[in-house]
Protein backbone atom coordinates (compact mmCIF):
# COMPACT_ATOMS: atom_id res chain seq x y z
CA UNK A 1 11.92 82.98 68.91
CA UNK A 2 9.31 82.45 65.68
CA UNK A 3 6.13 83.76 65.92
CA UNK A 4 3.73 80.79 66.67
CA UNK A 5 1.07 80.43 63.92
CA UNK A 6 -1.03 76.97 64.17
CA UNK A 7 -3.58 76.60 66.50
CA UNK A 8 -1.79 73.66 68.17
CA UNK A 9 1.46 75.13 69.10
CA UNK A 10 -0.81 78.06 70.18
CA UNK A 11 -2.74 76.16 72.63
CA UNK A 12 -0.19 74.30 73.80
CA UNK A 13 2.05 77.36 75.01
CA UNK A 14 -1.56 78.49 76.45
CA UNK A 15 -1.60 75.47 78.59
CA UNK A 16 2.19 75.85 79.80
CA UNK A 17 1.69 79.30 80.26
CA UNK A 18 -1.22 78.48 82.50
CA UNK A 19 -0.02 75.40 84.18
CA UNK A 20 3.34 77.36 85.00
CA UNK A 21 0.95 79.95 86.77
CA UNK A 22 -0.54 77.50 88.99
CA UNK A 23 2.54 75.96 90.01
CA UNK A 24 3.81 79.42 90.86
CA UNK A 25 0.65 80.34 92.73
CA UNK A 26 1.15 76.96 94.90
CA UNK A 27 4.80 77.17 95.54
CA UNK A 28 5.78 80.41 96.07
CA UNK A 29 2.71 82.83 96.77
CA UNK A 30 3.61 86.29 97.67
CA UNK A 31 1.87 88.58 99.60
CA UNK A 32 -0.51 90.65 97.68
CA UNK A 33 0.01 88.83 94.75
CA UNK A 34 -3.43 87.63 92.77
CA UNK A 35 -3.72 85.12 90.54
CA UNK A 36 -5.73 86.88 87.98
CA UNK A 37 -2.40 89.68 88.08
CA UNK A 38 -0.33 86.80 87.41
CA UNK A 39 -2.90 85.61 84.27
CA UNK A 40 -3.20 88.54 82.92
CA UNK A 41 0.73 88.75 82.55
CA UNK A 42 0.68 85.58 81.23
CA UNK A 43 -2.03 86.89 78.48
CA UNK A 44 0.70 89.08 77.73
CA UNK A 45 3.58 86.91 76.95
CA UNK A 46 0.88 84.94 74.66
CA UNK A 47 0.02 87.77 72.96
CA UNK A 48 3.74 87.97 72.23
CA UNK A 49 4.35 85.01 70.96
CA UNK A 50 1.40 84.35 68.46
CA UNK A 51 -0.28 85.80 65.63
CA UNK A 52 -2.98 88.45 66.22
CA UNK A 53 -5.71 85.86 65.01
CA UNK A 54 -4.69 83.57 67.43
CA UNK A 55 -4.67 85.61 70.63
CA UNK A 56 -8.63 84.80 71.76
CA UNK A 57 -7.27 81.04 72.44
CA UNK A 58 -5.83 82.17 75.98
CA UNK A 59 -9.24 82.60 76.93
CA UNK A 60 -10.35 79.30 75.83
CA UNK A 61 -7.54 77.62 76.98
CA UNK A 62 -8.33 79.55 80.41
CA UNK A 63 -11.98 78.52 79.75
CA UNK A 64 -11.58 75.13 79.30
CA UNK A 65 -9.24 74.71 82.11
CA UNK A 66 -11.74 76.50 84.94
CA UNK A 67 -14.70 74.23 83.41
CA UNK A 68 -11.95 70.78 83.52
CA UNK A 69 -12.24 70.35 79.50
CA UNK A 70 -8.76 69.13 78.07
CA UNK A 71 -9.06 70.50 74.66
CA UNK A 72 -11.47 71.27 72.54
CA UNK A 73 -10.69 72.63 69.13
CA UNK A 74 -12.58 76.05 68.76
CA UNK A 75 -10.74 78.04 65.65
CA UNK A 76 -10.49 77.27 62.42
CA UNK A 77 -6.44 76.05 61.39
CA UNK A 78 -4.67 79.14 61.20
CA UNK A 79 -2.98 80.52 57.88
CA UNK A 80 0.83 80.81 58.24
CA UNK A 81 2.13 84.21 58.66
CA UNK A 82 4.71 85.81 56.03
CA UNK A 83 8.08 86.18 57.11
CA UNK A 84 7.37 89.71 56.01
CA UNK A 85 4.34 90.54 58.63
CA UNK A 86 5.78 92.13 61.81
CA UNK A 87 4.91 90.34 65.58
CA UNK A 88 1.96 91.88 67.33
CA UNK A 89 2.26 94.46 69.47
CA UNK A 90 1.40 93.80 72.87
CA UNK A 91 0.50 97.77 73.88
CA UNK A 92 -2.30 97.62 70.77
CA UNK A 93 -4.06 95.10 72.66
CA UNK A 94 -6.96 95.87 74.85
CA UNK A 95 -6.16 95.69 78.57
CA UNK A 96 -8.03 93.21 80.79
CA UNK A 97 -10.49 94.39 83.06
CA UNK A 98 -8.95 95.64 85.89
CA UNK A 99 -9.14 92.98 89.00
CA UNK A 100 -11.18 94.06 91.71
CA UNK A 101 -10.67 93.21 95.39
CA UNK A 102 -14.25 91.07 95.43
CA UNK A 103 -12.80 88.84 92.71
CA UNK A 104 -9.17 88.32 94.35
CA UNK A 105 -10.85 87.22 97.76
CA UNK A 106 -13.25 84.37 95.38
CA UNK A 107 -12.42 80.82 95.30
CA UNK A 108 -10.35 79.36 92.13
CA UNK A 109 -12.33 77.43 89.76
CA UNK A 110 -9.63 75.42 88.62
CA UNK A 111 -10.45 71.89 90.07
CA UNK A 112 -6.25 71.45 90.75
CA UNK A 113 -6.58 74.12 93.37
CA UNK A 114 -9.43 73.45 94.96
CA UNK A 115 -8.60 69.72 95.71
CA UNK A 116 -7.22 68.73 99.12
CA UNK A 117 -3.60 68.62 99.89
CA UNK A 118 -2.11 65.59 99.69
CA UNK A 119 -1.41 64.18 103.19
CA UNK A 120 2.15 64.17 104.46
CA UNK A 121 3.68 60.93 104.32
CA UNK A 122 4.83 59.20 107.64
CA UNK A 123 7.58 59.55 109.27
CA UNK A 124 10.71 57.43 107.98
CA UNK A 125 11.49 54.15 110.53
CA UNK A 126 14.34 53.95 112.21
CA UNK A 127 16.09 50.69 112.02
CA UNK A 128 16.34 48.76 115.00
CA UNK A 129 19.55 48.83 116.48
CA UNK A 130 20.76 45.44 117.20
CA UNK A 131 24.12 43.72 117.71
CA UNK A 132 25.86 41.50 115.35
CA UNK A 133 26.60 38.89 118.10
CA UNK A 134 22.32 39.52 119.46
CA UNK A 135 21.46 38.84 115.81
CA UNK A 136 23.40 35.35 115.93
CA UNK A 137 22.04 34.17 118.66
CA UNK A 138 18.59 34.70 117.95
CA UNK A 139 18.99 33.20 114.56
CA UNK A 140 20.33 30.29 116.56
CA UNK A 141 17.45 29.73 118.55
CA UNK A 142 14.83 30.23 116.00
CA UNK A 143 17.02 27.80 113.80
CA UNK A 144 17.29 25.23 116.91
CA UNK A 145 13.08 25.28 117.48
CA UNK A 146 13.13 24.73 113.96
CA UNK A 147 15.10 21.84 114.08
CA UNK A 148 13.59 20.51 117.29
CA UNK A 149 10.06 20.25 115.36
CA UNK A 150 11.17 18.81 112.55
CA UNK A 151 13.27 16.37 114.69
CA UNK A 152 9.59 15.56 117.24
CA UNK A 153 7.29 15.19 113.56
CA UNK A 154 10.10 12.78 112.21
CA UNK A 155 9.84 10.42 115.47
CA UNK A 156 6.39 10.51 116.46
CA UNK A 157 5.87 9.65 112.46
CA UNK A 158 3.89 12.94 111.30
């Protein structure tokens, strides 16, 4: 895979990245797993994947997210990298503050999370179980009133 080099692509694989994260945290949580381990290994993989000026947008992508903004342009267009100039290297990179205990236990901020589950939906109906020869005879009757009115309007003059 090409190095990604316009502020575009860049945000957009911030937003995957991110999205993919939440999804993970709401499907399949582990135990002793924090989200903030799980973003920080996503910062990672970004930092992989882009060039070195290009890194900071994780945390305006992550920004943006926690405050409910879309997208909000923040850099300057990138240049494009030379074919020549090598990926960065994700040990070179300064590590994230460590997460503390305090901060795992707080509330998300990102307004997905914190809304309610959606309720479950009702329980499927069971067809009524009726006979073919049950079905035809009530059909039969309802068909006979019918015809009884209509039969009563059409005499009386109505």
């Amino acid at each position: 895979m090409g190095t990604i080099d316009t502020e575009e692509a860049a945000r957009r694989l911030a937003r995957v990245i991110l999205s993919d994260i939440d999804l993970y945290m709401r499907e399949r949580p582990k135990e002793g797993e924090s989200r903030e381990a799980q973003i920080e290994e996503g910062r990672r993989h970004f930092a992989s994947r882009v060039t070195p000026e290009l890194v900071p947008l994780f945390a305006a992508v992550l920004a943006d997210r926690a405050a409910g903004i879309v997208s909000a342009p923040v850099f300057p267009a990138a240049r494009p990298a030379a074919a020549s100039e090598p990926a960065p290297d994700v040990a070179q990179l300064p590590p994230s503050p460590v997460p503390t205990p305090a901060l795992d236990d707080e509330p998300a901020t990102e307004p997905s999370i914190l809304a309610p589950p959606a309720p479950d939906p009702p329980p499927p109906t069971q067809p009524a179980r009726i006979s073919i020869r049950r079905m035809l005879d009530v059909a039969r009757r309802v068909i006979a009133a019918g015809i009884g009115r209509l039969r009563r309007r059409h005499e009386t003059g109505q």
